[in-house]
PDB file of N, CA and C in Angstrom:
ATOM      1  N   UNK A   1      18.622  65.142   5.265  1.00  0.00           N
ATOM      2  CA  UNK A   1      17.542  64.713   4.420  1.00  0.00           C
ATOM      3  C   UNK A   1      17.447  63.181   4.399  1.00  0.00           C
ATOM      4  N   UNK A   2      18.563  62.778   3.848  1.00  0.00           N
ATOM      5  CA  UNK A   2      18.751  60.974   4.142  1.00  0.00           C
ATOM      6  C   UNK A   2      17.989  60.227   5.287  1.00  0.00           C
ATOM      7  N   UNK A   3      18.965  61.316   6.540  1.00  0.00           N
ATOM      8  CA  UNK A   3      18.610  61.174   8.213  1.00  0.00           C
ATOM      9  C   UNK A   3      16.986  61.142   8.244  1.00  0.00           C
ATOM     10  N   UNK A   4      16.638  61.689   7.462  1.00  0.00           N
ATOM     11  CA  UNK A   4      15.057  61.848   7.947  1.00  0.00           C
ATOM     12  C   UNK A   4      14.308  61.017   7.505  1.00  0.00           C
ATOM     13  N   UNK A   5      13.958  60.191   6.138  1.00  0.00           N
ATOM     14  CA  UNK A   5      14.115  59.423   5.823  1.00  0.00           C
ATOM     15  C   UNK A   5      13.836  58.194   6.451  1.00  0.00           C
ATOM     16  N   UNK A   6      15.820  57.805   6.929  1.00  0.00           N
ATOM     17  CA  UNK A   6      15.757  56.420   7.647  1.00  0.00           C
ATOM     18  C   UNK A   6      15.000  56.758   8.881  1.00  0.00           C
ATOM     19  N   UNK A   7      14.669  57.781   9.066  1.00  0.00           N
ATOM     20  CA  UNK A   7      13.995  58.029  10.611  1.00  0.00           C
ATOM     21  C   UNK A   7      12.348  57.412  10.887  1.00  0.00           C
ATOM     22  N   UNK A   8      12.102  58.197   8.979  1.00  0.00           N
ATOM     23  CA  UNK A   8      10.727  58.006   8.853  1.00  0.00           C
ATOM     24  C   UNK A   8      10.384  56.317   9.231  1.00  0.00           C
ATOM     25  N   UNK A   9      11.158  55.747   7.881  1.00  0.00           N
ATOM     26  CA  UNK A   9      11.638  54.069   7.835  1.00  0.00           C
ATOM     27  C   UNK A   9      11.761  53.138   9.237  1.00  0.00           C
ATOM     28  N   UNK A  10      11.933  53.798  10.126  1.00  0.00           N
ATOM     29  CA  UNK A  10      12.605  53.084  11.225  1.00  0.00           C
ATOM     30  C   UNK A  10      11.013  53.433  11.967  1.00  0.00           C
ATOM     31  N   UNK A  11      10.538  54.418  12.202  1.00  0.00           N
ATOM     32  CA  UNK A  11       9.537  54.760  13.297  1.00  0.00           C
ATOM     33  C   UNK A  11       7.805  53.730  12.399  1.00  0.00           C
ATOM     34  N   UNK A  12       8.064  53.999  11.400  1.00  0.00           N
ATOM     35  CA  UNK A  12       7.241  53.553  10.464  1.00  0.00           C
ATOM     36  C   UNK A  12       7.286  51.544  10.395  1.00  0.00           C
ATOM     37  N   UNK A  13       8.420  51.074  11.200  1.00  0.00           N
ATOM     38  CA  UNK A  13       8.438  49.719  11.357  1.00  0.00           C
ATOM     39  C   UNK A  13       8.072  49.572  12.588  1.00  0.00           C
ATOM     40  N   UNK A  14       8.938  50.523  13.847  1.00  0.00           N
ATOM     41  CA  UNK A  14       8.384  50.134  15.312  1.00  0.00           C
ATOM     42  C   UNK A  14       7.162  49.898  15.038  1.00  0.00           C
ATOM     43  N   UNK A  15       6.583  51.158  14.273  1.00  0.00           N
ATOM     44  CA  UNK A  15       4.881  51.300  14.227  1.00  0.00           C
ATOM     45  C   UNK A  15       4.302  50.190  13.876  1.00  0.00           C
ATOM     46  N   UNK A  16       4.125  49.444  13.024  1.00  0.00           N
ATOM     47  CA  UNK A  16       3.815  48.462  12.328  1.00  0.00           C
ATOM     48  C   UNK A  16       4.277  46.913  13.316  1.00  0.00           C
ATOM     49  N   UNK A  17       5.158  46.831  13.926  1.00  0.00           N
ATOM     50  CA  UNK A  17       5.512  45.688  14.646  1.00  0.00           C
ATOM     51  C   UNK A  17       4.932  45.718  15.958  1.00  0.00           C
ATOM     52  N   UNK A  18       4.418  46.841  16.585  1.00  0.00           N
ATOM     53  CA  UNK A  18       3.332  47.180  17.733  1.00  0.00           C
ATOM     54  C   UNK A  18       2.329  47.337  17.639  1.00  0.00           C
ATOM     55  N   UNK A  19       1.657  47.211  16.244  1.00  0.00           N
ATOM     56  CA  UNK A  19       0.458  47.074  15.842  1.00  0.00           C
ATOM     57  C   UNK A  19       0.659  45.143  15.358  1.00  0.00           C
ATOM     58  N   UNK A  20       1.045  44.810  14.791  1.00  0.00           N
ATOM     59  CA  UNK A  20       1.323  43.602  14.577  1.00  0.00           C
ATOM     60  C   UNK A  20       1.111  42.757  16.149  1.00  0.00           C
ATOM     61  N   UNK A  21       2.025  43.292  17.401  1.00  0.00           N
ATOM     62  CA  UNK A  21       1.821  42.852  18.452  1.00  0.00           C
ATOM     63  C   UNK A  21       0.443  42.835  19.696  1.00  0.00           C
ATOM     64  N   UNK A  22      -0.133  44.168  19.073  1.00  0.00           N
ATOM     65  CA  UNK A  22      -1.526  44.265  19.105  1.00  0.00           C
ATOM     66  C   UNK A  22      -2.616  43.476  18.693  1.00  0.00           C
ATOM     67  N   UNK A  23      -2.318  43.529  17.331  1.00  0.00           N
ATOM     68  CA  UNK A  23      -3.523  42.419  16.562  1.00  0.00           C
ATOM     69  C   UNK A  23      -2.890  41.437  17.046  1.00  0.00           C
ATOM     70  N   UNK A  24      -1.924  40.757  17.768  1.00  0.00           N
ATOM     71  CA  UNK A  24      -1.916  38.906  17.891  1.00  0.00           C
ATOM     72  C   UNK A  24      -2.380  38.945  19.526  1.00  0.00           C
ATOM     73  N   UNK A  25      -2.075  40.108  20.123  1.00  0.00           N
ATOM     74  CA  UNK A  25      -2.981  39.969  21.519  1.00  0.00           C
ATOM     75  C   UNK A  25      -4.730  39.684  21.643  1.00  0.00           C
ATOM     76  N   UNK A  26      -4.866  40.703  20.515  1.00  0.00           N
ATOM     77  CA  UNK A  26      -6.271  40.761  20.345  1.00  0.00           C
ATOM     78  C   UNK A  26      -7.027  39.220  19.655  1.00  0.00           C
ATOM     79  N   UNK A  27      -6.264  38.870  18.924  1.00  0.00           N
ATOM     80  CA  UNK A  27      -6.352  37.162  18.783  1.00  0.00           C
ATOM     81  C   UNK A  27      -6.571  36.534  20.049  1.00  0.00           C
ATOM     82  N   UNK A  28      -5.406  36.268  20.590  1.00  0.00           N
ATOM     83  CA  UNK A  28      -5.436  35.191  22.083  1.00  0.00           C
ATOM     84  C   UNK A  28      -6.595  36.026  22.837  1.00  0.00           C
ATOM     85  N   UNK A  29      -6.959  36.590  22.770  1.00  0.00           N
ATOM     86  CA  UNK A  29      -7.920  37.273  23.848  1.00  0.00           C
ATOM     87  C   UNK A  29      -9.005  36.619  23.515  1.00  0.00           C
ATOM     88  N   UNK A  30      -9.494  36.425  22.277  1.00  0.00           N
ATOM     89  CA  UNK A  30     -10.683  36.332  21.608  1.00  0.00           C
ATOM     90  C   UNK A  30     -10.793  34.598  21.288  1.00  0.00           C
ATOM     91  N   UNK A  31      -9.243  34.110  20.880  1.00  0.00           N
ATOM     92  CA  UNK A  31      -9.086  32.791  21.367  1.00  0.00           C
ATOM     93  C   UNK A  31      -9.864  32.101  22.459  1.00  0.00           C
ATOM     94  N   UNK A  32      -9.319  32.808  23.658  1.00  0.00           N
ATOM     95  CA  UNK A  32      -9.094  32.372  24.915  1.00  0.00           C
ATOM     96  C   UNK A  32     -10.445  32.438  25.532  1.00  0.00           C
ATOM     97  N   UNK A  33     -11.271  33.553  24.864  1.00  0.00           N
ATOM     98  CA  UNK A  33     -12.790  33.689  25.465  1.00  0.00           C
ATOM     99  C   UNK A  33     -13.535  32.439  24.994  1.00  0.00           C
ATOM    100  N   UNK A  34     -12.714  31.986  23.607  1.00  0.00           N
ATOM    101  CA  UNK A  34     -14.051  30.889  22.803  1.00  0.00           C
ATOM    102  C   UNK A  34     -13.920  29.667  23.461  1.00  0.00           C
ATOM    103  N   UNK A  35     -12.224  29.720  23.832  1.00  0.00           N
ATOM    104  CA  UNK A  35     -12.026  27.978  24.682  1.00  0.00           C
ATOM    105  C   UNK A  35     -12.722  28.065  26.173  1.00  0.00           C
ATOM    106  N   UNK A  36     -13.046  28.784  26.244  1.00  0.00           N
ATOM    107  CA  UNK A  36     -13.651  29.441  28.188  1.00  0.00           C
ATOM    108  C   UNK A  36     -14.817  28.875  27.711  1.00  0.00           C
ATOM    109  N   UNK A  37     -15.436  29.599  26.458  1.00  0.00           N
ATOM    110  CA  UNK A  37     -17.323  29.152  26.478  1.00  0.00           C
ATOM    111  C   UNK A  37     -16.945  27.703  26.176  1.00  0.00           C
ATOM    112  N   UNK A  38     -16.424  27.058  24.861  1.00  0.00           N
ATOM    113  CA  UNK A  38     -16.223  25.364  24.873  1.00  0.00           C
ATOM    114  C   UNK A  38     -16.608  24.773  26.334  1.00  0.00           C
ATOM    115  N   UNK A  39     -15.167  25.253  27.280  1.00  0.00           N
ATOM    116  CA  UNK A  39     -15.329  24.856  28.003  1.00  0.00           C
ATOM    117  C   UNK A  39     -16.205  24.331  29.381  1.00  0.00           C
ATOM    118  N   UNK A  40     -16.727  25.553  29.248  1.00  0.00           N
ATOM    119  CA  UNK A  40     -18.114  25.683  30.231  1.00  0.00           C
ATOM    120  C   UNK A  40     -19.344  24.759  29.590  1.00  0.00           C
ATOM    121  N   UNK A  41     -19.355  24.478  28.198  1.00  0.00           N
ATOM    122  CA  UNK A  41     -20.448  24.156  27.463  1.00  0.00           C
ATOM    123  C   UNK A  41     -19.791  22.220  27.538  1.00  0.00           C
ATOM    124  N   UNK A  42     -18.994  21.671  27.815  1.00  0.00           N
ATOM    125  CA  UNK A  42     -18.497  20.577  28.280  1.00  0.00           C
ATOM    126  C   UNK A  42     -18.756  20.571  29.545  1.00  0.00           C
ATOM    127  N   UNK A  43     -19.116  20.904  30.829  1.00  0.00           N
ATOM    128  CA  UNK A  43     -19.128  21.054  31.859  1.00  0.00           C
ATOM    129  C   UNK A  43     -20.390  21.121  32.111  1.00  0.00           C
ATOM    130  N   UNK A  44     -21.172  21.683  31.065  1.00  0.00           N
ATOM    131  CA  UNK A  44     -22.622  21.925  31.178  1.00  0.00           C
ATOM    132  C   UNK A  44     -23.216  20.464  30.633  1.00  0.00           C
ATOM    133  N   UNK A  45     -22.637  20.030  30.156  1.00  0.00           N
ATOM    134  CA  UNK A  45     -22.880  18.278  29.073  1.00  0.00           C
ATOM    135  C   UNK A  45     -22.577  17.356  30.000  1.00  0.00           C
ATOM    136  N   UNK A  46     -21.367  17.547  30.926  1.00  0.00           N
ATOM    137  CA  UNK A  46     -21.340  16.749  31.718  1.00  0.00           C
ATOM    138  C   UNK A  46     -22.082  16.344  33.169  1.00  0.00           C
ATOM    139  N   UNK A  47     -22.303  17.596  33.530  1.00  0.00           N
ATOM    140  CA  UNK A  47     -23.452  17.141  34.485  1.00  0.00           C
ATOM    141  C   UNK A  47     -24.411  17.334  34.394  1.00  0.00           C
ATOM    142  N   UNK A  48     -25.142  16.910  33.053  1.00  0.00           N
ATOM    143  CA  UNK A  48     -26.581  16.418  32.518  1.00  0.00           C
ATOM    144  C   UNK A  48     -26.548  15.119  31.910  1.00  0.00           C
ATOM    145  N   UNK A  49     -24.800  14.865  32.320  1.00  0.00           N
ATOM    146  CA  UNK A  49     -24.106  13.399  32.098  1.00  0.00           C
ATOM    147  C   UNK A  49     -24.841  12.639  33.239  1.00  0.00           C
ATOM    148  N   UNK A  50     -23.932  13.583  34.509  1.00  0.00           N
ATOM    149  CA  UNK A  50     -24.112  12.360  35.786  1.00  0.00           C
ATOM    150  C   UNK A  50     -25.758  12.348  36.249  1.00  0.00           C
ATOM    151  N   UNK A  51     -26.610  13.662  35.973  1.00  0.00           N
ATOM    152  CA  UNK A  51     -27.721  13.076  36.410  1.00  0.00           C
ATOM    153  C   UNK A  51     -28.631  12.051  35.101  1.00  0.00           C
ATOM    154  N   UNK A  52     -28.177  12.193  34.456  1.00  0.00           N
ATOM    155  CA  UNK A  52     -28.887  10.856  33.535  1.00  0.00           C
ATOM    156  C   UNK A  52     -28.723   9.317  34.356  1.00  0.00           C
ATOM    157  N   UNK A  53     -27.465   9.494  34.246  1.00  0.00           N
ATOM    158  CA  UNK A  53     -26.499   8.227  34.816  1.00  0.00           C
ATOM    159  C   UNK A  53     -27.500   7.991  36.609  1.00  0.00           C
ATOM    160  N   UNK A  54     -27.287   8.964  37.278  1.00  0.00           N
ATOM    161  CA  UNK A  54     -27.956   8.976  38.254  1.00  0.00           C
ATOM    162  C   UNK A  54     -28.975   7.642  38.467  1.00  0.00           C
ATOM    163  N   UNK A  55     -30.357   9.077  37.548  1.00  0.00           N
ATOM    164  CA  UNK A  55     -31.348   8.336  37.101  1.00  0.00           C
ATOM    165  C   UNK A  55     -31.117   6.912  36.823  1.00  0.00           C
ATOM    166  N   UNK A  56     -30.741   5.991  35.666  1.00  0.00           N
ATOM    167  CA  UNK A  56     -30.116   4.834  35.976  1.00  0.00           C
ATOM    168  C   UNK A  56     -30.412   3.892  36.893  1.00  0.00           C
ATOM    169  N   UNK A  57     -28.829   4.603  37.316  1.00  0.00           N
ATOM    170  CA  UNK A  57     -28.690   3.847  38.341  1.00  0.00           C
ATOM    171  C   UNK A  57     -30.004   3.512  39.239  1.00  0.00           C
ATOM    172  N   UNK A  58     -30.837   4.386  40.030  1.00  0.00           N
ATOM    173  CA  UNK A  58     -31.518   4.234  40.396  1.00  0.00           C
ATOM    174  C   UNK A  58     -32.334   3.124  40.256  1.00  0.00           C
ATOM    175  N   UNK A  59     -33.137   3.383  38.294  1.00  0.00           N
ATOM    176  CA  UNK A  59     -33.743   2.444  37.275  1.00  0.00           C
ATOM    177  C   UNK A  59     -33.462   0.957  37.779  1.00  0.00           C
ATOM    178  N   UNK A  60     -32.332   0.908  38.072  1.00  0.00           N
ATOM    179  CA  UNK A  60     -31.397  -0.436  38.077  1.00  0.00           C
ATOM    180  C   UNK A  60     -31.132  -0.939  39.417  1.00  0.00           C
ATOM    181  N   UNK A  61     -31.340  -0.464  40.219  1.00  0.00           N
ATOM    182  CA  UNK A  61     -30.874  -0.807  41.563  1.00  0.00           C
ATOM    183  C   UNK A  61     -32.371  -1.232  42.184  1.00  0.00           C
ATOM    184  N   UNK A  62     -33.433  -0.392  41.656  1.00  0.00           N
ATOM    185  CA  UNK A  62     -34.787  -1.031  42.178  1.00  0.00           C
ATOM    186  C   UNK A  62     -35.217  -2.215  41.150  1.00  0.00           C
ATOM    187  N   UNK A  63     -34.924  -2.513  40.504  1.00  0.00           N
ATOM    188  CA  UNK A  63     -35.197  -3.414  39.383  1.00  0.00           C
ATOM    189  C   UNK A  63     -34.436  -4.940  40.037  1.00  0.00           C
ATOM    190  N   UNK A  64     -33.165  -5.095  40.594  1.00  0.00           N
ATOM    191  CA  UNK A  64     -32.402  -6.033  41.503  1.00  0.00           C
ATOM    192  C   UNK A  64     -32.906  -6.490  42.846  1.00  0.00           C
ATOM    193  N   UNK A  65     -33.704  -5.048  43.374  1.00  0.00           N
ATOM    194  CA  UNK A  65     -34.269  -5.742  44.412  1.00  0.00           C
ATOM    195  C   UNK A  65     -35.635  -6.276  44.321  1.00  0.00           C
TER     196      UNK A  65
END
């Protein structure tokens, strides 16, 4: 009876610490998707960087001669 019990106790923590390990996967996953879009959305800023800059330059180089 005891035995059964600590059995319950014991299966009833694996349980809970593999769900615990679940929900923190499911975090980094969902993490990891938002730093991906950031990232792409910096990448997308930046080369609407260099063709500004481009432009510019251009502005500036016929303006010297």
């Amino acid at each position: 009876m005891a035995t059964d019990q600590l059995l319950y106790v014991t299966l009833a923590i694996i349980i809970g610490t593999l769900g615990a390990i679940v929900y923190a996967l499911r975090v980094l996953v969902l993490m990891e998707r938002r730093v991906a879009r950031i990232d792409k959305h910096i990448e997308m800023l930046a080369e609407k960087l260099i063709v500004e800059e481009r432009k510019i330059e251009r502005i500036v180089g016929k303006k010297k001669k």
